[in-house]
N, C-alpha and C. Protein backbone atom coordinates (compact mmCIF):
# COMPACT_ATOMS: atom_id res chain seq x y z
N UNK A 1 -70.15 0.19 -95.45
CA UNK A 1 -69.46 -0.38 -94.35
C UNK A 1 -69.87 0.33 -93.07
N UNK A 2 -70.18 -0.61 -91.90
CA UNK A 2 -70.28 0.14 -90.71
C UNK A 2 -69.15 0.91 -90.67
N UNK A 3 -68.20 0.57 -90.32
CA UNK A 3 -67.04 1.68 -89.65
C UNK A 3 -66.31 0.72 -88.39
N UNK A 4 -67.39 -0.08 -88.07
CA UNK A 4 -67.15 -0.92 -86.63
C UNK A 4 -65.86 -1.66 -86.26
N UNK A 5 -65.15 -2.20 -87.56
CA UNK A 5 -63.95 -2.74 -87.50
C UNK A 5 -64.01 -3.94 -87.50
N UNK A 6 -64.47 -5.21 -88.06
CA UNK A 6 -65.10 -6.35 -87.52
C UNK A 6 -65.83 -6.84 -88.39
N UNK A 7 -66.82 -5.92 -88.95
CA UNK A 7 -68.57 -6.39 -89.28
C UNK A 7 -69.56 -6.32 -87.99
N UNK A 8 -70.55 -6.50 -88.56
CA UNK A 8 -71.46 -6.53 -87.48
C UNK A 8 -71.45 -7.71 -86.62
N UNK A 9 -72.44 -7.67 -85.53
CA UNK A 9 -72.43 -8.60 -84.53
C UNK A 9 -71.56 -8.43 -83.45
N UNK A 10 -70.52 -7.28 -83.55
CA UNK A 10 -69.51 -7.33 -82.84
C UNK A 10 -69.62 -6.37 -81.29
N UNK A 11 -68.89 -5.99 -80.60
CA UNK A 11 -69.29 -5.27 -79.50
C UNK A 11 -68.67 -4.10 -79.59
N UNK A 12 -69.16 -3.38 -78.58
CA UNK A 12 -69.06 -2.04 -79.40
C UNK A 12 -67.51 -1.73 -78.23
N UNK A 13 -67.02 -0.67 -78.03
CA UNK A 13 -65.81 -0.13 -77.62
C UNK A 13 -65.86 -0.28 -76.17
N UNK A 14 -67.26 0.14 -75.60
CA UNK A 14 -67.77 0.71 -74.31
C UNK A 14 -68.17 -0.43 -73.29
N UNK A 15 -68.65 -1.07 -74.02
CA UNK A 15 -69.00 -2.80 -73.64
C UNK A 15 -67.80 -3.70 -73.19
N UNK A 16 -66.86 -3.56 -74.48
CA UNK A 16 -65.91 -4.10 -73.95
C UNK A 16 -64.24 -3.37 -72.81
N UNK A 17 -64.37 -2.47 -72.51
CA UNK A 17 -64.11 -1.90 -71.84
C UNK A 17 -64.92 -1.69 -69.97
N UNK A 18 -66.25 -2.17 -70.03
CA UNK A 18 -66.68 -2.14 -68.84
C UNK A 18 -66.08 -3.37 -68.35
N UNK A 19 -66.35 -4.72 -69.32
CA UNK A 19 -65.96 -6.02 -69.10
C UNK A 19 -64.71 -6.36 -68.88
N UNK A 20 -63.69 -5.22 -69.24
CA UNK A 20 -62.05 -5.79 -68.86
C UNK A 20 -62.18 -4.88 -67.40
N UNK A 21 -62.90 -3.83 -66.92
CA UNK A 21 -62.60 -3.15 -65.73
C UNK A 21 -63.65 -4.47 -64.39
N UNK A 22 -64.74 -4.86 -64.97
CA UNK A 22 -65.05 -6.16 -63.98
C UNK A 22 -64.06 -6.95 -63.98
N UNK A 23 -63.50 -7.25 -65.05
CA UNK A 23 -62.57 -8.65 -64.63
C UNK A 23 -61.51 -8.06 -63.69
N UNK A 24 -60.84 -6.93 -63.87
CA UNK A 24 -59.88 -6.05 -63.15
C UNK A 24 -60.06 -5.75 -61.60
N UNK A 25 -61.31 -5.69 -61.98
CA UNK A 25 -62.10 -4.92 -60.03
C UNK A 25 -62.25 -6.46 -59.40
N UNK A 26 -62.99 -7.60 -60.41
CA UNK A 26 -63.21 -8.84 -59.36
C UNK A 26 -61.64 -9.60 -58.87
N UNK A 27 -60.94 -9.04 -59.65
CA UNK A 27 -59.52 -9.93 -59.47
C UNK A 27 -58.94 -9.08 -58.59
N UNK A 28 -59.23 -8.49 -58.47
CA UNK A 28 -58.72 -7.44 -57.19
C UNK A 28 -59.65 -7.22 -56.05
N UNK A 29 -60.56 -7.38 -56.16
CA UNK A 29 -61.75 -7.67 -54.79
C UNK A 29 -61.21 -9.26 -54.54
N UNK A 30 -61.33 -10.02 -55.46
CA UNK A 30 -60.86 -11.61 -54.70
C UNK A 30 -59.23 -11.66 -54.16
N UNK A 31 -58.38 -10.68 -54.52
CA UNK A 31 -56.79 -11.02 -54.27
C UNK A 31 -57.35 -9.95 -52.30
N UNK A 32 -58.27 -8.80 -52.17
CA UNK A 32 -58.16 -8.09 -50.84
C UNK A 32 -58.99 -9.51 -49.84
N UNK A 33 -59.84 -10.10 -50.58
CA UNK A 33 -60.17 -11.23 -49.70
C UNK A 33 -59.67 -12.38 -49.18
N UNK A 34 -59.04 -12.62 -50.03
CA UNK A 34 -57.86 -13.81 -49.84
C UNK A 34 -56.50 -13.23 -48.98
N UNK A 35 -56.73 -12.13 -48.75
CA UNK A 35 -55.76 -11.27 -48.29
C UNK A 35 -56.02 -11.23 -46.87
N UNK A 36 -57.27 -10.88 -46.85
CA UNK A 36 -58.56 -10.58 -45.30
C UNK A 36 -57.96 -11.71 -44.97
N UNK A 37 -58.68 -12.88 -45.63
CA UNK A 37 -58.65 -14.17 -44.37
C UNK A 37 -57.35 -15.04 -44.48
N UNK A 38 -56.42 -15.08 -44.92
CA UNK A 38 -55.12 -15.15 -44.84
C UNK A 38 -54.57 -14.49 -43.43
N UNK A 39 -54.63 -13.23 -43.04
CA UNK A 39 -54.27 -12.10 -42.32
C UNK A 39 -55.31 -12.21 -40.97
N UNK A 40 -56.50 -12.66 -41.29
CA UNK A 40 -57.38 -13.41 -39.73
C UNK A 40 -56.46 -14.52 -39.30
N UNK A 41 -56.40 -15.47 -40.03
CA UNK A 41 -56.09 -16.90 -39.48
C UNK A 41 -54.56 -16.60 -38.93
N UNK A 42 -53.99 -15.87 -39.34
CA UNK A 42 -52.41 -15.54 -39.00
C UNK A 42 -52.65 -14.48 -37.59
N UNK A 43 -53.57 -13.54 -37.63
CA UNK A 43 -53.37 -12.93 -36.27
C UNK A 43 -54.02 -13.98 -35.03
N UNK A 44 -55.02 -14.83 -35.57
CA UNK A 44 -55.86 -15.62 -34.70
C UNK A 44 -54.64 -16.75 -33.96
N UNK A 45 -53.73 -17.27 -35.13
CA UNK A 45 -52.87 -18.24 -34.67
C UNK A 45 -51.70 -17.12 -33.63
N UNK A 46 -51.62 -15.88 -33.99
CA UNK A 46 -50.09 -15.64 -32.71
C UNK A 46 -51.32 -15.13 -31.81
N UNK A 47 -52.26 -14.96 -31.71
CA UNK A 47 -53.52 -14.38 -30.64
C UNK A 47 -53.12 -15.50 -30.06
N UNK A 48 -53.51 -16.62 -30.21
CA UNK A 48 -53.20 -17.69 -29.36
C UNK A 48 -52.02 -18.07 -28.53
N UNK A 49 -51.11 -17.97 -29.22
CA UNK A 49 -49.80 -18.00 -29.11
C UNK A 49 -49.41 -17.05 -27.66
N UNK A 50 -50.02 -15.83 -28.82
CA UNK A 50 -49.72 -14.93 -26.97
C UNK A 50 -50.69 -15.18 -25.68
N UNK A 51 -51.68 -15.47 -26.20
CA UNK A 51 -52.47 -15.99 -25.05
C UNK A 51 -52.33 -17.03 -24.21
N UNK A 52 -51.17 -18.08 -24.98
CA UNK A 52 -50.81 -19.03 -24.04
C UNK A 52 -49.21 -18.61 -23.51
N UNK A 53 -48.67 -17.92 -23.51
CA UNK A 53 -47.70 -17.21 -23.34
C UNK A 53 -48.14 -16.24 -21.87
N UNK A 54 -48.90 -15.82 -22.20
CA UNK A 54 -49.40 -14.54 -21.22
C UNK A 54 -50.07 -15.61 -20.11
N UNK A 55 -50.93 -16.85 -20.34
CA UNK A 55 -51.60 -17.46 -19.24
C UNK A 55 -50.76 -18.61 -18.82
N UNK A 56 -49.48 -18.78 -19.42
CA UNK A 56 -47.71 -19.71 -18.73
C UNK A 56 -47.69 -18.47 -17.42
N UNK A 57 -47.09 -17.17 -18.12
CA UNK A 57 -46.54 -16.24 -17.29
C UNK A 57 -47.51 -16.13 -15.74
N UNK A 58 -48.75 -15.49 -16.27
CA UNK A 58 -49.65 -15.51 -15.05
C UNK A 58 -49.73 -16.82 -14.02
N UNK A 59 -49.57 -18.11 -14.76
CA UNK A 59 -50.24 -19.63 -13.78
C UNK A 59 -48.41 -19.53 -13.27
N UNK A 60 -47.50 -19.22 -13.36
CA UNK A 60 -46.54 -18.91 -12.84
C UNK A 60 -46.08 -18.20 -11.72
N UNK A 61 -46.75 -17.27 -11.96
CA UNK A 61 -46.47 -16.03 -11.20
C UNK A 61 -47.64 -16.37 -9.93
N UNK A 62 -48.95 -16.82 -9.72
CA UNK A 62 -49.66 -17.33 -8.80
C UNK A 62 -48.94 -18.94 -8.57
N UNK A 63 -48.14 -19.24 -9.19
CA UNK A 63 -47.86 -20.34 -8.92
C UNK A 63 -46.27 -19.95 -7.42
N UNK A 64 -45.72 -19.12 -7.19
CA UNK A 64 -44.44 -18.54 -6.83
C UNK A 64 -45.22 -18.02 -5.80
N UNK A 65 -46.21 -17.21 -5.63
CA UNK A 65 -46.87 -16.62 -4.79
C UNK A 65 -47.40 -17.38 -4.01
N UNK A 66 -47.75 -18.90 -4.12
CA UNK A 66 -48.60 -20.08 -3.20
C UNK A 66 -47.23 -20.37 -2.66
N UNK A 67 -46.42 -20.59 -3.32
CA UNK A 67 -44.91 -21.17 -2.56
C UNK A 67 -44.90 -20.45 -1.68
N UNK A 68 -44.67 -18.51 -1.76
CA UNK A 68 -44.30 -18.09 -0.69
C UNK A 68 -44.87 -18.00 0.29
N UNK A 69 -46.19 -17.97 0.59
CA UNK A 69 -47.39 -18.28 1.61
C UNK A 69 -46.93 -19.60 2.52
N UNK A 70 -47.07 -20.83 1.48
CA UNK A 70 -46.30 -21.95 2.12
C UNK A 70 -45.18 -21.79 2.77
N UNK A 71 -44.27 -21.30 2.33
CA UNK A 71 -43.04 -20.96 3.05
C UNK A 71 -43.09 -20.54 3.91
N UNK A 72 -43.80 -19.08 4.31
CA UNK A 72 -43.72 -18.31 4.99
C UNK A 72 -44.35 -19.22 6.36
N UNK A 73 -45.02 -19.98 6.27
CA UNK A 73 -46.38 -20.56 7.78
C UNK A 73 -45.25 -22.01 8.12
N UNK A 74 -44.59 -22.49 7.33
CA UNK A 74 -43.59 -23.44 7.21
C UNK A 74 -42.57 -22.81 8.12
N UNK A 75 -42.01 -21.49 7.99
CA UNK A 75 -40.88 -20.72 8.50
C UNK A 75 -41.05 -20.48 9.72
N UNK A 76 -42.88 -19.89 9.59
CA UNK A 76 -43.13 -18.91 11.28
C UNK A 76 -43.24 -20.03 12.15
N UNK A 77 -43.76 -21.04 11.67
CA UNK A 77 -44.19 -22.04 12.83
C UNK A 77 -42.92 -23.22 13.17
N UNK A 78 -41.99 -23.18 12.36
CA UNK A 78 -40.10 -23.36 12.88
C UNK A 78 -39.78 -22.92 13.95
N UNK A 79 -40.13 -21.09 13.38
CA UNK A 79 -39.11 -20.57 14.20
C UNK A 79 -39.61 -20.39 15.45
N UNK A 80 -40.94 -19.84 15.32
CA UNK A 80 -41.94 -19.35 16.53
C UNK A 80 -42.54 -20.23 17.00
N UNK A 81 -41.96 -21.69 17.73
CA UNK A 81 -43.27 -22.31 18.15
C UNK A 81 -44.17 -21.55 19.17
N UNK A 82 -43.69 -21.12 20.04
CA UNK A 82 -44.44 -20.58 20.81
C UNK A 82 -45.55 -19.59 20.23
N UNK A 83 -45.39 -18.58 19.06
CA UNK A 83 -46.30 -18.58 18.22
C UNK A 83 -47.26 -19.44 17.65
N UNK A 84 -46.45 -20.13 16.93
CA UNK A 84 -47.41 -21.38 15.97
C UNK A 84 -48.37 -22.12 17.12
N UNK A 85 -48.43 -22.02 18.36
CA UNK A 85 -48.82 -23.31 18.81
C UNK A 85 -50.52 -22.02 19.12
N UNK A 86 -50.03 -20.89 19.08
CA UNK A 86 -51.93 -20.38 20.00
C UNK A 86 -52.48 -20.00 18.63
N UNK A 87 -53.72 -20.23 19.18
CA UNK A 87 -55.34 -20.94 18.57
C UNK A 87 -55.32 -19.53 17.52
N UNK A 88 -55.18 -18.14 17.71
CA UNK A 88 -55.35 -17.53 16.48
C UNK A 88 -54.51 -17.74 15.54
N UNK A 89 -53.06 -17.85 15.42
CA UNK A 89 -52.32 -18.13 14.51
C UNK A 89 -52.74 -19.62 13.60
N UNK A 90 -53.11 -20.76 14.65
CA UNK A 90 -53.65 -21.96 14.07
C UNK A 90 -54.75 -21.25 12.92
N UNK A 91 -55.96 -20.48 13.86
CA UNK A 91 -56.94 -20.34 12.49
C UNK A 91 -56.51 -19.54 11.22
N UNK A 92 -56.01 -18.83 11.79
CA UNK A 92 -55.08 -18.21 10.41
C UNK A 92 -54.44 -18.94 9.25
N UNK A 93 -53.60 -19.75 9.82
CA UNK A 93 -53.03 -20.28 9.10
C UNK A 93 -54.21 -21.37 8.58
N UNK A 94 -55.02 -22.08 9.08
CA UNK A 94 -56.03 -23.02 8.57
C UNK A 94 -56.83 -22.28 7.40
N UNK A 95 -56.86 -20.92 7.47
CA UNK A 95 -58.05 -20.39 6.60
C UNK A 95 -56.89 -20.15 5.61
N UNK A 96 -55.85 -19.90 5.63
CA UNK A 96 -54.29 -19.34 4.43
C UNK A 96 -54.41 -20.85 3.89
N UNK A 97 -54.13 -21.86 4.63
CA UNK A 97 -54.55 -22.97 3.66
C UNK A 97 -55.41 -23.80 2.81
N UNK A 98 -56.48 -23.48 3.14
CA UNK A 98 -57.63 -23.50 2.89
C UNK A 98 -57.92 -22.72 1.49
N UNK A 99 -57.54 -21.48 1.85
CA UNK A 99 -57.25 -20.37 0.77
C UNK A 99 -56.33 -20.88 -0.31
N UNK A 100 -55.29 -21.48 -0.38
CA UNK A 100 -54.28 -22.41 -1.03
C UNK A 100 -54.82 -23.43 -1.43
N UNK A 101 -55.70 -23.56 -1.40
CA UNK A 101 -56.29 -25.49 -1.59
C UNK A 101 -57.55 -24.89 -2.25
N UNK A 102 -57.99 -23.67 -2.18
CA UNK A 102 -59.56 -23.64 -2.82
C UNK A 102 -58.63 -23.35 -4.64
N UNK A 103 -57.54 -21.88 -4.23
CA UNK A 103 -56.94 -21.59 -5.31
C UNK A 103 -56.64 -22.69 -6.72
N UNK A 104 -56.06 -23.95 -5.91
CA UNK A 104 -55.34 -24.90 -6.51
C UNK A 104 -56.26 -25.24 -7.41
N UNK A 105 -57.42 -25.60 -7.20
CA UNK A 105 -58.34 -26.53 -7.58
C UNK A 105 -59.21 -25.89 -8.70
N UNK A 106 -59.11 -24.53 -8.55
CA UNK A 106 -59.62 -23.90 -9.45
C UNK A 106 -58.69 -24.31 -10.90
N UNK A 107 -59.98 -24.31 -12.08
CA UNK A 107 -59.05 -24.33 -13.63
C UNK A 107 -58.81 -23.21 -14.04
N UNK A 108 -58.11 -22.90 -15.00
CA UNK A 108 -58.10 -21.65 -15.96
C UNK A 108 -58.83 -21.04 -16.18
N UNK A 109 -59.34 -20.09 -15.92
CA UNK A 109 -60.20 -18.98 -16.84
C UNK A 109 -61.04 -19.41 -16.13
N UNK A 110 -61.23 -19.79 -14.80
CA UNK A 110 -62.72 -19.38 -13.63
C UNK A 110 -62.51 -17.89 -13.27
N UNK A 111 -63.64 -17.20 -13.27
CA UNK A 111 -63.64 -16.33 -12.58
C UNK A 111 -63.65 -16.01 -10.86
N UNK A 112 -63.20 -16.94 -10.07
CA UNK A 112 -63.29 -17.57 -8.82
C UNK A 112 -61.97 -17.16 -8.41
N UNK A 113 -60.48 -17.09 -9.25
CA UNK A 113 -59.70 -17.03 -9.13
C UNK A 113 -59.15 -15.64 -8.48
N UNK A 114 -59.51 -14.51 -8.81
CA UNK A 114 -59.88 -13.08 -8.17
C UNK A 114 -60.15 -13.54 -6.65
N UNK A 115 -61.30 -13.92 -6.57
CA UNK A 115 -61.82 -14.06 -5.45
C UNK A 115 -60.35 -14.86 -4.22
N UNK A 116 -60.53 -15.73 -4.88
CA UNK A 116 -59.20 -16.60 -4.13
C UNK A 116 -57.58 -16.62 -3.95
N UNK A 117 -57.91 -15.84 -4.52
CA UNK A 117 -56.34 -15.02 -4.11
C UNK A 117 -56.68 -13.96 -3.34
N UNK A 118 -57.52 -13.27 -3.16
CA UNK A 118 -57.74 -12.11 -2.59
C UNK A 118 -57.86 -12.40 -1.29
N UNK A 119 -58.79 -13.62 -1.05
CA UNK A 119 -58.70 -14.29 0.15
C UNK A 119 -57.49 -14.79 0.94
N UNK A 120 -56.68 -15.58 0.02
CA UNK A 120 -55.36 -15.78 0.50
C UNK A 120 -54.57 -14.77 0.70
N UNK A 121 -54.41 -13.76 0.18
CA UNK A 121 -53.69 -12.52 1.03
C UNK A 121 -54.07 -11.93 1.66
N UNK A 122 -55.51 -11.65 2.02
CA UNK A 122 -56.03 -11.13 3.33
C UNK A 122 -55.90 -12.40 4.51
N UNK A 123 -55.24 -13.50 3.92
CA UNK A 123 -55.43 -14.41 5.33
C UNK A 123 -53.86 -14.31 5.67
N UNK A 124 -52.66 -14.42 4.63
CA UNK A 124 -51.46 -13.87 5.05
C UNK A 124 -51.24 -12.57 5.85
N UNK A 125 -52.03 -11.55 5.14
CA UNK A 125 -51.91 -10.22 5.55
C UNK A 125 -52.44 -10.57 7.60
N UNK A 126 -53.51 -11.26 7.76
CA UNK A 126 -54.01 -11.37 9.14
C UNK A 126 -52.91 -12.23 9.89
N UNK A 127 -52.27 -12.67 9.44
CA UNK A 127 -50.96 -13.66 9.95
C UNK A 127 -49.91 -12.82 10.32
N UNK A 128 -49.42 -11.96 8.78
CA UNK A 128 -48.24 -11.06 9.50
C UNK A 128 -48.33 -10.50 10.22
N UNK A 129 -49.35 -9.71 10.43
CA UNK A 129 -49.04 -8.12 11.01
C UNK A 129 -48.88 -8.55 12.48
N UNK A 130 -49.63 -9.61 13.09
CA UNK A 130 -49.29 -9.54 14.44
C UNK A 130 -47.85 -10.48 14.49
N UNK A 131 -47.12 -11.09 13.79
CA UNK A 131 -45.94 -11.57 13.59
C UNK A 131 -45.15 -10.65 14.09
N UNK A 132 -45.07 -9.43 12.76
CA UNK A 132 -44.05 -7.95 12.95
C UNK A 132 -44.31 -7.33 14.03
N UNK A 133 -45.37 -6.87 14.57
CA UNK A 133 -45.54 -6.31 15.84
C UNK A 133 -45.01 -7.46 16.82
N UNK A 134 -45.06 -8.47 17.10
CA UNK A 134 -44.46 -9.02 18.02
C UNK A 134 -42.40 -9.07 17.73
N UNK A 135 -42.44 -9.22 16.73
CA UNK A 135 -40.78 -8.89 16.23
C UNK A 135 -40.26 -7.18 16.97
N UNK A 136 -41.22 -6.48 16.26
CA UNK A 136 -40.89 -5.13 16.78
C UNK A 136 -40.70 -4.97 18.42
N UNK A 137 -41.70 -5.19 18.83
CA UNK A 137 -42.17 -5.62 20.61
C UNK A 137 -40.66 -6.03 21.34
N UNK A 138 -40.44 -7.00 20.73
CA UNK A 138 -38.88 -7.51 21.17
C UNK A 138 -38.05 -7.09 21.24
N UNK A 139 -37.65 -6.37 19.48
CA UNK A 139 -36.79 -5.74 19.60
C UNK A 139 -36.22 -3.92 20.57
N UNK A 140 -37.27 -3.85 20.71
CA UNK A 140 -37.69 -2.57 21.51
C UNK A 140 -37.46 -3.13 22.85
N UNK A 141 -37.88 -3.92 23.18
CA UNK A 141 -37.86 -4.34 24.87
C UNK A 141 -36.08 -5.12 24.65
N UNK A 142 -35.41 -5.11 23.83
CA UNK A 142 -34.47 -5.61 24.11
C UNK A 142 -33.17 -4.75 24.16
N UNK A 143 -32.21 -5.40 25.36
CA UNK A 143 -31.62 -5.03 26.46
C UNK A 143 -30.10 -4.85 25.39
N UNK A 144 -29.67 -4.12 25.10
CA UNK A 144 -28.55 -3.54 24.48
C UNK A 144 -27.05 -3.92 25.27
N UNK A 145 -27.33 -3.91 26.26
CA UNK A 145 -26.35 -3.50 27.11
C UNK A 145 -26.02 -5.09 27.68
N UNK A 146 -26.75 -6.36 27.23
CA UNK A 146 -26.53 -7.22 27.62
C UNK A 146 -25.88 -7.95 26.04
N UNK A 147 -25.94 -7.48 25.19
CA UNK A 147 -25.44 -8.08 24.15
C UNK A 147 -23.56 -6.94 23.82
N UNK A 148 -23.13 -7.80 24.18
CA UNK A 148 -21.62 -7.48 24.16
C UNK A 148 -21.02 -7.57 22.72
N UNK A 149 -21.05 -7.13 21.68
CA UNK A 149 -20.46 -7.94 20.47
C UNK A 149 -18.89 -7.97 20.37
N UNK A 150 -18.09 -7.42 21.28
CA UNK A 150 -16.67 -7.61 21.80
C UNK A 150 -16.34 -7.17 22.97
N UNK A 151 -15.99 -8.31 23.38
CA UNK A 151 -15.33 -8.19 25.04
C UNK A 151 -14.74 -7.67 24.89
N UNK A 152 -13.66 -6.90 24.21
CA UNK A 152 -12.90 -5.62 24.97
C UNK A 152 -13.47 -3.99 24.75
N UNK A 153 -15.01 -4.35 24.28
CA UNK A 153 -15.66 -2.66 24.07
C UNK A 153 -16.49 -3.13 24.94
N UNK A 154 -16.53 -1.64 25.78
CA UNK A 154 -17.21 -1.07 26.71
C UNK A 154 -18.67 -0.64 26.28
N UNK A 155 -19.60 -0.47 26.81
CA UNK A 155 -20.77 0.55 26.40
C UNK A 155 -21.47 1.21 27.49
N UNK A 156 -20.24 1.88 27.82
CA UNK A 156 -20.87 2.89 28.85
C UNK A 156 -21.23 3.80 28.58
């Protein structure tokens, strides 16, 4: 008798032991792969998710910022006609709109968009400052002593 347990023809101890550790290792290499791309497609879908989340927030937030520009040339040229009406404030404000109208037109994810905002607040920024200095100007040249806020106080 061999000894083999079986008869011959049969496999030996070592053989069949490599063959249960392949089946072991491939069933476990195919469960980390199925695992991999399970775990892509799931970060890829909230990647998105946040990415349209994050580019709501941003087209928002430039969206609030064109309002207030608008507002603001809407407000000065109310209150200040005598402002609004001379030729630098006009170009100012023509290039702030302009700046507003290039912004608009742009789509998502141009790189143009940098550019055009940057422009539009350097064309606000050229609008205010001589605004506030003329606010300041006033208030400095103005006469204290003619504004009474109760007739029975003195301001001597």
């Amino acid at each position: 008798m061999d000894g083999g347990g079986g008869g011959g023809g049969g496999r030996d101890r070592s053989t069949f032991d490599d063959d249960l550790f392949r089946c072991v290792d491939a069933m476990e290499v195919n469960a980390i792969e199925a695992s991999a791309a399970e775990g892509a497609r799931d970060g890829e879908r909230q990647g998105r998710l946040e990415g349209e989340h994050a580019g709501i927030q941003a087209g928002f937030m430039i969206g609030l910022e064109i309002g207030f520009y608008k507002a603001s040339i809407e407000t000065w040229s109310n209150l200040r006609p005598d402002i609004s009406k001379s030729k630098r404030f006009q170009t100012q404000v023509s290039k702030l709109s302009e700046a507003i109208q290039r912004l608009q037109s742009l789509k998502a994810g141009d790189h143009e968009i940098d550019n055009a905002l940057s422009g539009m607040r350097s064309s606000y920024t050229l609008i205010k400052i001589p605004l506030y200095y003329l606010e300041i100007k006033l208030l400095v040249s103005f006469d204290f002593e003619d504004f009474n806020i109760c007739s029975s106080c003195s301001m001597t």
